[in-house]
C-alpha atoms as a PDB file:
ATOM      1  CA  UNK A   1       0.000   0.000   0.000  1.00  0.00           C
ATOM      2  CA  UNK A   2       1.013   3.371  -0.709  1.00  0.00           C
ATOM      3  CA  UNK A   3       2.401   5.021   2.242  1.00  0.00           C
ATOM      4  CA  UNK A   4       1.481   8.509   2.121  1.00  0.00           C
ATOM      5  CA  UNK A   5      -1.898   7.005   1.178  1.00  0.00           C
ATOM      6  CA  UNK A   6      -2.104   4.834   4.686  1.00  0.00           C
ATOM      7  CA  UNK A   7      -1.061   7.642   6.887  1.00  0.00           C
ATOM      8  CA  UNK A   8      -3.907   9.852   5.368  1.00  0.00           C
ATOM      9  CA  UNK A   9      -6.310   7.081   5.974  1.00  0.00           C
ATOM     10  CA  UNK A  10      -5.309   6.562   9.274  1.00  0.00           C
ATOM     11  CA  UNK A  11      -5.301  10.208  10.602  1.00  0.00           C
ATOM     12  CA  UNK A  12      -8.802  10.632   8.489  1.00  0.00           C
ATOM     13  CA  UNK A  13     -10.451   7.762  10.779  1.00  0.00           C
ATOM     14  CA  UNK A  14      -8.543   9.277  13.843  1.00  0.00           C
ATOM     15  CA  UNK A  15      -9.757  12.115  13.721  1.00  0.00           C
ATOM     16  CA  UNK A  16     -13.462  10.888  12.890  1.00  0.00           C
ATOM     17  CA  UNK A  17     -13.262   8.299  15.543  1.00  0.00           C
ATOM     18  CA  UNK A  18     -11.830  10.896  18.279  1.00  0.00           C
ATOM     19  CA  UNK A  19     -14.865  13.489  16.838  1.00  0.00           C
ATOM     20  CA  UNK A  20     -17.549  10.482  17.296  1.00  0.00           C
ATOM     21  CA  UNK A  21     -16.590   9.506  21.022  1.00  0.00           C
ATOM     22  CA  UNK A  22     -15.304  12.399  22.740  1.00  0.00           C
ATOM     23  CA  UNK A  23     -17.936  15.749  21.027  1.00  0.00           C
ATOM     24  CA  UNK A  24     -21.209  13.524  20.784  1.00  0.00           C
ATOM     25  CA  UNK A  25     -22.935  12.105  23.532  1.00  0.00           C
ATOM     26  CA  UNK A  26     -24.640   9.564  21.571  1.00  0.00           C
ATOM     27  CA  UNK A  27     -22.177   8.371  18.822  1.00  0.00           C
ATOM     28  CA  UNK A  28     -24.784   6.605  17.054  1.00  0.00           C
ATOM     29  CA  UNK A  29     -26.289  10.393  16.404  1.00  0.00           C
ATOM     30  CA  UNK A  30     -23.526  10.791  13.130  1.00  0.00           C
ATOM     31  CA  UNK A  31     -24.883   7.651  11.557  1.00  0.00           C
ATOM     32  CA  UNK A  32     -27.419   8.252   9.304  1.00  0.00           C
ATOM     33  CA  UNK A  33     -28.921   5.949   6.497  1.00  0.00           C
ATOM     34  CA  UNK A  34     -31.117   8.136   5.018  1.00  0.00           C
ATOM     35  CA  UNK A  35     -28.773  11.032   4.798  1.00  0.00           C
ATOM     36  CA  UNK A  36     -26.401   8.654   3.440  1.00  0.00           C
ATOM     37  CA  UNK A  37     -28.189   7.513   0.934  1.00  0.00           C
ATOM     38  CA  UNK A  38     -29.022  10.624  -0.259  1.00  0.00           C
ATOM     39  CA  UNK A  39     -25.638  12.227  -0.247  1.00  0.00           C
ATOM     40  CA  UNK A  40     -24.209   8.424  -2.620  1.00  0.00           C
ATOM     41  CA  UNK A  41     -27.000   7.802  -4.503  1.00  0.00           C
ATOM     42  CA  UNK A  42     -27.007  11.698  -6.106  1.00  0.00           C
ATOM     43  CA  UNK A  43     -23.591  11.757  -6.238  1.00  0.00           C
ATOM     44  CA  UNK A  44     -23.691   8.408  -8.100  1.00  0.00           C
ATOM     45  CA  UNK A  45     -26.589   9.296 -10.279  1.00  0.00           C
ATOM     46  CA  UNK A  46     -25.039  12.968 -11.722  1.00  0.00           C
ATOM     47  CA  UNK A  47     -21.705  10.966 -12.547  1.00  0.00           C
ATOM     48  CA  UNK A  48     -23.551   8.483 -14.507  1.00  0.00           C
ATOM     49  CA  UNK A  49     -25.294  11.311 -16.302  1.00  0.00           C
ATOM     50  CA  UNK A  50     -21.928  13.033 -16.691  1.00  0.00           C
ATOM     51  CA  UNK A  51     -19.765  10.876 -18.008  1.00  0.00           C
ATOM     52  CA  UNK A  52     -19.737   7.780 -20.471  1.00  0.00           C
ATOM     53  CA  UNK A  53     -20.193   4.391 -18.098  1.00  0.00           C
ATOM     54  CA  UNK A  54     -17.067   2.821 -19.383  1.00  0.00           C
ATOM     55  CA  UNK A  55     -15.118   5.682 -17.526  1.00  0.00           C
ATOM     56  CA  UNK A  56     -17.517   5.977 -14.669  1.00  0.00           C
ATOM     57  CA  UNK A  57     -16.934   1.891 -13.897  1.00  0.00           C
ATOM     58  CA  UNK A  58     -12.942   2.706 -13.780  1.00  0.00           C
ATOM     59  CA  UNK A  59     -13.609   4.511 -10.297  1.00  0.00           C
ATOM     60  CA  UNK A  60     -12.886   1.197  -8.918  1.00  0.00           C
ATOM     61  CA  UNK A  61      -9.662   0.536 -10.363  1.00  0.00           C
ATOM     62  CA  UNK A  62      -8.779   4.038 -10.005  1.00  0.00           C
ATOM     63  CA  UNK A  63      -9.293   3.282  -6.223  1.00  0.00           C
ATOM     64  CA  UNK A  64      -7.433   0.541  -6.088  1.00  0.00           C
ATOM     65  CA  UNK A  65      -4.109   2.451  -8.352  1.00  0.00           C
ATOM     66  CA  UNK A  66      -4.351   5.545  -5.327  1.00  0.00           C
ATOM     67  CA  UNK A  67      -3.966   3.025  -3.279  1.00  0.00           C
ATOM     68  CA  UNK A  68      -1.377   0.774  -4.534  1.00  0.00           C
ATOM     69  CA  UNK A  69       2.402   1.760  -3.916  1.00  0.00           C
ATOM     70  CA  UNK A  70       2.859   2.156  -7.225  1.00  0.00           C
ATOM     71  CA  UNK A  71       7.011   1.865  -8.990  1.00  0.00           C
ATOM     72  CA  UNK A  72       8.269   3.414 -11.894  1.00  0.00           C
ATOM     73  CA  UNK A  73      11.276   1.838 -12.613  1.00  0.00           C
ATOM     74  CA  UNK A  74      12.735   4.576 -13.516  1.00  0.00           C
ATOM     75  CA  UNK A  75      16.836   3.676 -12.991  1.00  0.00           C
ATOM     76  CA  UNK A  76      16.025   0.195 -14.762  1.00  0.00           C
ATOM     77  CA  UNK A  77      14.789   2.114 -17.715  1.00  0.00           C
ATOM     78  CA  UNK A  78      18.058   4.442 -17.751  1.00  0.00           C
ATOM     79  CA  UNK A  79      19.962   1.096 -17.498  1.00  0.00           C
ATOM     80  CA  UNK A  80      17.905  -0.761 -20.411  1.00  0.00           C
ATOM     81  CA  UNK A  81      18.412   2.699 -22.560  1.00  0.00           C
ATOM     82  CA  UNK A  82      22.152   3.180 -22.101  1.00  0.00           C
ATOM     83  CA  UNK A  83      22.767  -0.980 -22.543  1.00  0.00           C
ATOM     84  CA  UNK A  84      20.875  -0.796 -25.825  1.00  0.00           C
ATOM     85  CA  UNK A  85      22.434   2.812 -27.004  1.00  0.00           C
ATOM     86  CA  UNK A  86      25.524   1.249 -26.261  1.00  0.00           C
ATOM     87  CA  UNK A  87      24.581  -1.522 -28.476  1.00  0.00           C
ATOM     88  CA  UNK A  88      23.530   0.145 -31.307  1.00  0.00           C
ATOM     89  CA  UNK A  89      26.565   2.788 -31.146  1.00  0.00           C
ATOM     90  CA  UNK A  90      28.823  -0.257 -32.630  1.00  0.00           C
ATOM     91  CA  UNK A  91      26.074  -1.516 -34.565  1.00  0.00           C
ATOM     92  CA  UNK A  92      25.094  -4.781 -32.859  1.00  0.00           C
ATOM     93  CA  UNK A  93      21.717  -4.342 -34.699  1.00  0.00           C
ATOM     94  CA  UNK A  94      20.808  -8.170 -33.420  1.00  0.00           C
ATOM     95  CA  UNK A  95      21.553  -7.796 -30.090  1.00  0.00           C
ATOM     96  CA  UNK A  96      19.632  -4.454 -30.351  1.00  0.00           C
ATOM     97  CA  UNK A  97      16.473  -6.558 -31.082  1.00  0.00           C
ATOM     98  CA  UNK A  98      17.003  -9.151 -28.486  1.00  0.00           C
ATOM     99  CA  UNK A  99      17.584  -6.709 -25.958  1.00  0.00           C
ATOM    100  CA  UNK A 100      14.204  -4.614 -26.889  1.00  0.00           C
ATOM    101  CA  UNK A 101      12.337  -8.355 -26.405  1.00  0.00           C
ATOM    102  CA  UNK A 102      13.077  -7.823 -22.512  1.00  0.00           C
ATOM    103  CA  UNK A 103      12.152  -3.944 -22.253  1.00  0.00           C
ATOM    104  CA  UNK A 104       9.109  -3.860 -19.985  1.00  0.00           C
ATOM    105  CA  UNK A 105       8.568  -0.186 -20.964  1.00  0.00           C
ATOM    106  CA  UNK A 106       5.901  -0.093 -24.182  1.00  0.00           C
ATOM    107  CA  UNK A 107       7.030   3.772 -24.257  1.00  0.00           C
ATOM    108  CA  UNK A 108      10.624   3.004 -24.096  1.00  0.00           C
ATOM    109  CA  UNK A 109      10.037   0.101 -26.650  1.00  0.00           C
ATOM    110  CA  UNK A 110       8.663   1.980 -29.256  1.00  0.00           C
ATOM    111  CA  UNK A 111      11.042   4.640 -29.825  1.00  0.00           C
ATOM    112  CA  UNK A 112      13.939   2.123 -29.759  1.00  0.00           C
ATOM    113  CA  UNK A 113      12.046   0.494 -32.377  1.00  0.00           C
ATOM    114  CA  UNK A 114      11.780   3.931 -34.651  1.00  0.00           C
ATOM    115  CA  UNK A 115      15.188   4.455 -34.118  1.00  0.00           C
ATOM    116  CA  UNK A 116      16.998   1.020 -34.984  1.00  0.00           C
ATOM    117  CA  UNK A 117      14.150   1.225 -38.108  1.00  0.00           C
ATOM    118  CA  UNK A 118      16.207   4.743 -39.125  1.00  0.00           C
ATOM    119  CA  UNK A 119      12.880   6.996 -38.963  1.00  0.00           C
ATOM    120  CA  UNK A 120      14.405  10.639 -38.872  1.00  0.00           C
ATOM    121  CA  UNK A 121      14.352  12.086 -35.132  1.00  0.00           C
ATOM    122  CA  UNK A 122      11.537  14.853 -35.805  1.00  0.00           C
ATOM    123  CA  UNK A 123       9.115  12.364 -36.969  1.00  0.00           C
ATOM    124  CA  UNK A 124       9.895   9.779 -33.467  1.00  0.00           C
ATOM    125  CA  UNK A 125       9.696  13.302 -31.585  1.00  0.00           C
ATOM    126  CA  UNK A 126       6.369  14.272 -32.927  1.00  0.00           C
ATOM    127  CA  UNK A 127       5.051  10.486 -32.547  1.00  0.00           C
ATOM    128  CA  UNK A 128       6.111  10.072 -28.680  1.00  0.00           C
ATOM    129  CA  UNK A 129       5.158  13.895 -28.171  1.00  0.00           C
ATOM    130  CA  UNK A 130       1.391  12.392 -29.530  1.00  0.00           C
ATOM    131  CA  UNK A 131       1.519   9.597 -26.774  1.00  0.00           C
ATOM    132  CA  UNK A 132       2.911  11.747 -24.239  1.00  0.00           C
ATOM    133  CA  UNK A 133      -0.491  14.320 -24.910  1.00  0.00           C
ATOM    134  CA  UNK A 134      -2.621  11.334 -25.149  1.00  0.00           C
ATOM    135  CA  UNK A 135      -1.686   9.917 -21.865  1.00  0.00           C
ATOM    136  CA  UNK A 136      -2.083  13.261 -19.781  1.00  0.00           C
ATOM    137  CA  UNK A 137      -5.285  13.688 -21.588  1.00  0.00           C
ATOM    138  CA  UNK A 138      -6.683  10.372 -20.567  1.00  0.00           C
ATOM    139  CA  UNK A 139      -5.491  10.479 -16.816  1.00  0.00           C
ATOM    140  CA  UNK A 140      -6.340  14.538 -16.508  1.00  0.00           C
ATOM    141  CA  UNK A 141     -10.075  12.680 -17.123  1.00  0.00           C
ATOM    142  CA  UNK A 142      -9.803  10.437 -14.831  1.00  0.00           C
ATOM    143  CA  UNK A 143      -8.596  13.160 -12.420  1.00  0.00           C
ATOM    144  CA  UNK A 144     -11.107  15.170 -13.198  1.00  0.00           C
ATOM    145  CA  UNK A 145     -14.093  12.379 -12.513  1.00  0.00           C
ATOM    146  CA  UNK A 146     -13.417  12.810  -8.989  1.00  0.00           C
ATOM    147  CA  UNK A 147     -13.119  16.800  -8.823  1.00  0.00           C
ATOM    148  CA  UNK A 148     -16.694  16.367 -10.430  1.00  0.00           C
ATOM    149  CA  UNK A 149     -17.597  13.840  -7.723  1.00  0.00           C
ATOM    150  CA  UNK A 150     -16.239  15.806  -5.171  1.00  0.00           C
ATOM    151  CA  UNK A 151     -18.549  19.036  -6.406  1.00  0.00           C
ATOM    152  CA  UNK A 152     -21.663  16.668  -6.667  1.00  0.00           C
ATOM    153  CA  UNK A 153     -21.771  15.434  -2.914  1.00  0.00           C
ATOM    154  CA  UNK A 154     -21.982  18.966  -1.052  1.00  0.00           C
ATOM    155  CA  UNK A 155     -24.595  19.838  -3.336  1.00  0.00           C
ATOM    156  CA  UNK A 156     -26.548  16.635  -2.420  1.00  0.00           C
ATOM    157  CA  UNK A 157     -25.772  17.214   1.128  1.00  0.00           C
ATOM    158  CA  UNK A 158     -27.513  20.696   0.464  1.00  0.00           C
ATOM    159  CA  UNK A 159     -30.434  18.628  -0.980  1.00  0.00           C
ATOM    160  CA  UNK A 160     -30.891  16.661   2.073  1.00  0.00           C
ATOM    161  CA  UNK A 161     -30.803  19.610   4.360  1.00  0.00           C
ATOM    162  CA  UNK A 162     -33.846  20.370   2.213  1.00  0.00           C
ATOM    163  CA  UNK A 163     -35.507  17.478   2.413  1.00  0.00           C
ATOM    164  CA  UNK A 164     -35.139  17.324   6.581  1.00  0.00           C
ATOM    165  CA  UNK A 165     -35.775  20.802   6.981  1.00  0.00           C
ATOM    166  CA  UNK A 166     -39.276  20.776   5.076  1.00  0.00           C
ATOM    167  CA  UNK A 167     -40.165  17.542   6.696  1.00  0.00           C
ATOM    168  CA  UNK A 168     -39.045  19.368  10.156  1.00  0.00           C
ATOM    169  CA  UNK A 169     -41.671  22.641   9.312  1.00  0.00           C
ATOM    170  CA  UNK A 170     -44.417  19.987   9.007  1.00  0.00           C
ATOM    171  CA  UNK A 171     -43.629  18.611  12.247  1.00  0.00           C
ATOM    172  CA  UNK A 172     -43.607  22.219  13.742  1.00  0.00           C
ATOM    173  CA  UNK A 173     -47.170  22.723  14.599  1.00  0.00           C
ATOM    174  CA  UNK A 174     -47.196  19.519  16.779  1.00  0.00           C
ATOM    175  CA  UNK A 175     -45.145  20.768  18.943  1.00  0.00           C
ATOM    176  CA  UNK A 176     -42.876  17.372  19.008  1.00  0.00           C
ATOM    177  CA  UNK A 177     -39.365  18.604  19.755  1.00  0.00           C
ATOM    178  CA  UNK A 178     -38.098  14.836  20.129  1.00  0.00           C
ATOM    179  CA  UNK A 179     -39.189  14.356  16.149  1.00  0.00           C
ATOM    180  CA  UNK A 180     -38.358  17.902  15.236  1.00  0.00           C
ATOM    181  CA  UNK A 181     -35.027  17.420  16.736  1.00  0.00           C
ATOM    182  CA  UNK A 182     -34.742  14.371  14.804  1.00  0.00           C
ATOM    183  CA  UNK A 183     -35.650  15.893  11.342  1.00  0.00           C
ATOM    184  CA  UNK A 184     -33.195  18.799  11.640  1.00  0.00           C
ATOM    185  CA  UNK A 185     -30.440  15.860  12.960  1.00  0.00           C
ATOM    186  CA  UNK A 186     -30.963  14.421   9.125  1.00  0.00           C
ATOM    187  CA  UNK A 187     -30.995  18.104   7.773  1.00  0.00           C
ATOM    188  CA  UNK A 188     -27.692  18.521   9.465  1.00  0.00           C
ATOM    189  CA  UNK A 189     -26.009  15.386   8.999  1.00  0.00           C
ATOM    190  CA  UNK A 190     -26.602  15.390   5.430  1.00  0.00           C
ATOM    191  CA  UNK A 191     -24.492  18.235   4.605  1.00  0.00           C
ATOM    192  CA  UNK A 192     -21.809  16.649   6.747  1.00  0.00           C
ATOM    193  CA  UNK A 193     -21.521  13.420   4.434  1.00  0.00           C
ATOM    194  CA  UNK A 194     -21.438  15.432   1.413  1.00  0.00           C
ATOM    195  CA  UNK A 195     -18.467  17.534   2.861  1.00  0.00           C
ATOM    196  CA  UNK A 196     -16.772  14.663   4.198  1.00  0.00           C
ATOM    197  CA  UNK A 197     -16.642  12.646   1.090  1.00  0.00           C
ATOM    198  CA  UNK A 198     -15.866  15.717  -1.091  1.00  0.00           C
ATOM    199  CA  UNK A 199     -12.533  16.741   0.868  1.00  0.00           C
ATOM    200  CA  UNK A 200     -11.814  13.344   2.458  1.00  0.00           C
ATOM    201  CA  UNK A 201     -12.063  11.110  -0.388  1.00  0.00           C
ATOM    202  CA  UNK A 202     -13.003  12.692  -3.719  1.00  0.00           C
ATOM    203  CA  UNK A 203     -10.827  15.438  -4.165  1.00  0.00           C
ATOM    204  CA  UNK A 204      -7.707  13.616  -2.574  1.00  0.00           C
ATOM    205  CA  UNK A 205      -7.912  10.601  -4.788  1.00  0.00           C
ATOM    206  CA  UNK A 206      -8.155  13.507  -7.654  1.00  0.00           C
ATOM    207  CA  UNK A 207      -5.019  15.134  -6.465  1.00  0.00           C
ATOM    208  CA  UNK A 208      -3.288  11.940  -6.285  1.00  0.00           C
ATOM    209  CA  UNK A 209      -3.844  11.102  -9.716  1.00  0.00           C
ATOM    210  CA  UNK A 210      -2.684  14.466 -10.887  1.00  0.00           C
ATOM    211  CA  UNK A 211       0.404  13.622  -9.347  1.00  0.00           C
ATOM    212  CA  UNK A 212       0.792  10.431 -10.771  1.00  0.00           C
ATOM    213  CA  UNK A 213       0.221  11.769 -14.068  1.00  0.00           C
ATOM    214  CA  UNK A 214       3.284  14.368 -13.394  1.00  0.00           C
ATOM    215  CA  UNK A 215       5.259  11.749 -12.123  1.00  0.00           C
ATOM    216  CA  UNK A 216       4.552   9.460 -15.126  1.00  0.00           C
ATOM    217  CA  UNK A 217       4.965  12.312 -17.824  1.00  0.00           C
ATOM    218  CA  UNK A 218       8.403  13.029 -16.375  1.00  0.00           C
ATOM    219  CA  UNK A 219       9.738   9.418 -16.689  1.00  0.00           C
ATOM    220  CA  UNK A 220       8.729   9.955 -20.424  1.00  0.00           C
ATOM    221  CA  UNK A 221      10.078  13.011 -21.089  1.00  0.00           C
ATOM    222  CA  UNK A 222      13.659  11.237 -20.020  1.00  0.00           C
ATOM    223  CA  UNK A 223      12.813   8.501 -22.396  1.00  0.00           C
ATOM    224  CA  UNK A 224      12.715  10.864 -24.908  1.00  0.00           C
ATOM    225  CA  UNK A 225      15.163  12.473 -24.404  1.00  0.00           C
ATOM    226  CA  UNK A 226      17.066   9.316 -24.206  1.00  0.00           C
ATOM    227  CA  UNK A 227      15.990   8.340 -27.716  1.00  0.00           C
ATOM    228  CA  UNK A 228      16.789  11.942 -28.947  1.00  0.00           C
ATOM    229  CA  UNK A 229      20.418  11.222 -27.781  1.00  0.00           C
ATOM    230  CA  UNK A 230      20.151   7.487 -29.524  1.00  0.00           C
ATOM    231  CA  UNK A 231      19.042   9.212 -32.609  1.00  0.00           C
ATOM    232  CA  UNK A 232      22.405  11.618 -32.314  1.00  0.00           C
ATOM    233  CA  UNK A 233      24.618   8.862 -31.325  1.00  0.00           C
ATOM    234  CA  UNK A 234      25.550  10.568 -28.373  1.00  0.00           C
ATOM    235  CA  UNK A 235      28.024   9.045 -25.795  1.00  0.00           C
ATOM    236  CA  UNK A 236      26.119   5.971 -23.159  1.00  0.00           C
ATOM    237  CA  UNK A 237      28.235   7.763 -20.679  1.00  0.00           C
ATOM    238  CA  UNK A 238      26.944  11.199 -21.456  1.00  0.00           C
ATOM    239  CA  UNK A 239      23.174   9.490 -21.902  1.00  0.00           C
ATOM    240  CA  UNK A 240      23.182   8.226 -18.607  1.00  0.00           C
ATOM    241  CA  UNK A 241      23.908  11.429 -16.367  1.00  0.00           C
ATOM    242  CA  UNK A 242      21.746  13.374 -18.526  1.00  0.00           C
ATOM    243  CA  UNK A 243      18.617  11.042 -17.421  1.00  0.00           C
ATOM    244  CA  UNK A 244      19.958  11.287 -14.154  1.00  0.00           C
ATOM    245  CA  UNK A 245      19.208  14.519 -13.984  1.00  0.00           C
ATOM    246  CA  UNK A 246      15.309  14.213 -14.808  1.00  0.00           C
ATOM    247  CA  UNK A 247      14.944  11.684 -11.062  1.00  0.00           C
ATOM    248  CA  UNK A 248      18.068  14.027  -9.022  1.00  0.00           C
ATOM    249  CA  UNK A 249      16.355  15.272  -6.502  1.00  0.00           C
ATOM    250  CA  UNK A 250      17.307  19.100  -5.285  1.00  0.00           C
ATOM    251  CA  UNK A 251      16.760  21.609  -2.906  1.00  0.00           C
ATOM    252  CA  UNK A 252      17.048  24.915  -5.013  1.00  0.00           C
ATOM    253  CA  UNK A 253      17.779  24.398  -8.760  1.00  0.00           C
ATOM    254  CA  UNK A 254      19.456  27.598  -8.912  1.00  0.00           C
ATOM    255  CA  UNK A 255      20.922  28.503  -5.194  1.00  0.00           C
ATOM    256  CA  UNK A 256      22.931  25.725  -3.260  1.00  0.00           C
ATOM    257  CA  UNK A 257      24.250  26.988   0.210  1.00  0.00           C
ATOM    258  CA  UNK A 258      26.549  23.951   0.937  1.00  0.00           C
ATOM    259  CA  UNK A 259      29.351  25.366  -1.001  1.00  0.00           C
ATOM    260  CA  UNK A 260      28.674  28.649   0.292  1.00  0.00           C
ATOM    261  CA  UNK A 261      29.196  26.816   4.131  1.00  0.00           C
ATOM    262  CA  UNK A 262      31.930  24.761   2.946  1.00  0.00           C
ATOM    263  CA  UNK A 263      33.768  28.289   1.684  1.00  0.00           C
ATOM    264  CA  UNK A 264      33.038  29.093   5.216  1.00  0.00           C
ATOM    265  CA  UNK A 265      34.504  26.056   6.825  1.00  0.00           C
ATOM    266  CA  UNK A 266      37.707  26.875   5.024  1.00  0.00           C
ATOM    267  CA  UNK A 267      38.569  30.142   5.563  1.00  0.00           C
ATOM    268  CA  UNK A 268      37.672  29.576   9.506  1.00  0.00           C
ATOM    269  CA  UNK A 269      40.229  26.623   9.225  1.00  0.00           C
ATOM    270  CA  UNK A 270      42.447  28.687   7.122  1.00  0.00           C
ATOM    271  CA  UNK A 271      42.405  31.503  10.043  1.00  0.00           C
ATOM    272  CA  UNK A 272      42.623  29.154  12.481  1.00  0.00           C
ATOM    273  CA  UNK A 273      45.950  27.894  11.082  1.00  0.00           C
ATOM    274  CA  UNK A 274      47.362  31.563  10.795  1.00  0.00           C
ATOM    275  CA  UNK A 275      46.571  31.891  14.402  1.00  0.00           C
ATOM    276  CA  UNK A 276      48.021  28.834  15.013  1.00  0.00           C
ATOM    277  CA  UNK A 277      51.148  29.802  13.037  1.00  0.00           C
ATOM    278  CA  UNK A 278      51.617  33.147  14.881  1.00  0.00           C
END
C-alpha cells in the first residue's frame, strides 16, 4: 500500500473516531442511512449522467491504483536505454532486437524500435510527443471524474438539508421537539456526508492522480530524451547522467548553500591555522 496514502487514511479515521466519542454524547447520532443515501446515490446518479459508463466503472480501479504503492522503474529504464544505445553505437543491430524483447517499458520500446528502423528524429519526436499528450489527456479525465464527484456530494448534502428541513416545518405545529429534533439531525447530517466525502475522499484521490500523471509524464520526457540522444549517437556515458538529472532530486535548482558553508569552513580553518602559526 502506498504510504502517504495509509497515513492519510489513518489520521482521516482518527480524527473521525476521536470526533464520534469524545464531542457527541450519543455516537450513534452521526450515523445516518437516510442522509447517506441521499448524499451516494445523487452523487452516483449525476456521474452516470456526466460521463460515459465505461469511464464511470474505472472509479474502482482508479481506487485501487491511489492506493497501490505504485514503482516506476525509472533507474532500470536508464539502465535498459544506455545498454541498448551502447549496443547500437557499434552496430550490434541483433543484439539491439534481443535486448528490446526484454524492455518492460511499451514507451521506451517503441522509440527504440523507430530508431533502430532509421525513422528521422523529428518524426519519433512528434510520434512520442502524440503519446505523451494522449496519456495526460486520458489520466487529466480520470482526475477530473473525482473533482466532479467531489462538487456533486456537497450539493446533495444541500439537498438533504432540504428534504429534513421541510419535513421538520411539518412537524412544527405539533409541537414534538423529540421528532423535530430528529428531522433537523438528518438536515444537518446530510451536509456533513457530502463535505466529508468531497474533501476526504473525492478530491484527494483527484489530487493523487494528478500527481501520478506528473510523475509518469516526467519518466517519459527522459525517455525521450534518451531516444533523442540514440538518434544523435551521443556518448552511453553522457546518456546516462543526462537522465539522471530528470529523477536528481534538489533543494534549489538555482541557489545551493553547501558550497557557500563549505567556503566558510575553510577560511575559519584557514584563520585558524594563521593563528596557530603566529
Amino acid at each position: 500500500m502506498n504510504p502517504s496514502t495509509l497515513i492519510g487514511m489513518i489520521a482521516g479515521l482518527a480524527v473521525l473516531a476521536s470526533v464520534l466519542l469524545w464531542s457527541a454524547q450519543d455516537p450513534m447520532l452521526f450515523f445516518n442511512l437516510p442522509g447517506l443515501a441521499i448524499v451516494i446515490g445523487g452523487t452516483l446518479a449525476a456521474t452516470f449522467i456526466s460521463f460515459p459508463l465505461k469511464e464511470v466503472l474505472r472509479v474502482f480501479k482508479l481506487l485501487g491504483t491511489v492506493v497501490r504503492n505504485e514503482k516506476l522503474y525509472t533507474q532500470q529504464d536508464i539502465d535498459e536505454l544506455v545498454r541498448i544505445s551502447r549496443l547500437w553505437i557499434d552496430g550490434k543491430l541483433p543484439q539491439v532486437e534481443r535486448e528490446l524483447e526484454h524492455v518492460r517499458n511499451p514507451f521506451l520500446r517503441s522509440g527504440v524500435q523507430l530508431v533502430i528502423e532509421l525513422n528521422p528524429e523529428e518524426d519519433i519526436m512528434d510520434f512520442l510527443e502524440w503519446r505523451v499528450a494522449r496519456l495526460r489527456a486520458r489520466e487529466h479525465a480520470e482526475a477530473q471524474l473525482f473533482r466532479v464527484m467531489a462538487s456533486f456530494a456537497p450539493a446533495f448534502g444541500m439537498i438533504g438539508t432540504l428534504v429534513g428541513l421541510i419535513n421538520m416545518m411539518f412537524l412544527l405545529g405539533d409541537g414534538n421537539m423529540a421528532v423535530i429534533g430528529q428531522q433537523l439531525a438528518i438536515a444537518l447530517m446530510t451536509t456533513f456526508y457530502g463535505i466529508l466525502l468531497a474533501n476526504l475522499i473525492f478530491k484527494p484521490v483527484a489530487v493523487k492522480l494528478e500527481r501520478r500523471t506528473e510523475q509518469r509524464i516526467i519518466l517519459m520526457r527522459m525517455v525521450m530524451q534518451g531516444i533523442s540522444m540514440m538518434c544523435k549517437k551521443r556518448s552511453p556515458s553522457l546518456m546516462r547522467e543526462t537522465l539522471k538529472s530528470f529523477v536528481a532530486s534538489y533543494e534549489d535548482e538555482i541557489r545551493d548553500p553547501r558550497p557557500a558553508a563549505a567556503a566558510g569552513a575553510r577560511g575559519k580553518a584557514g584563520r585558524t591555522g594563521g593563528a596557530a602559526d603566529a
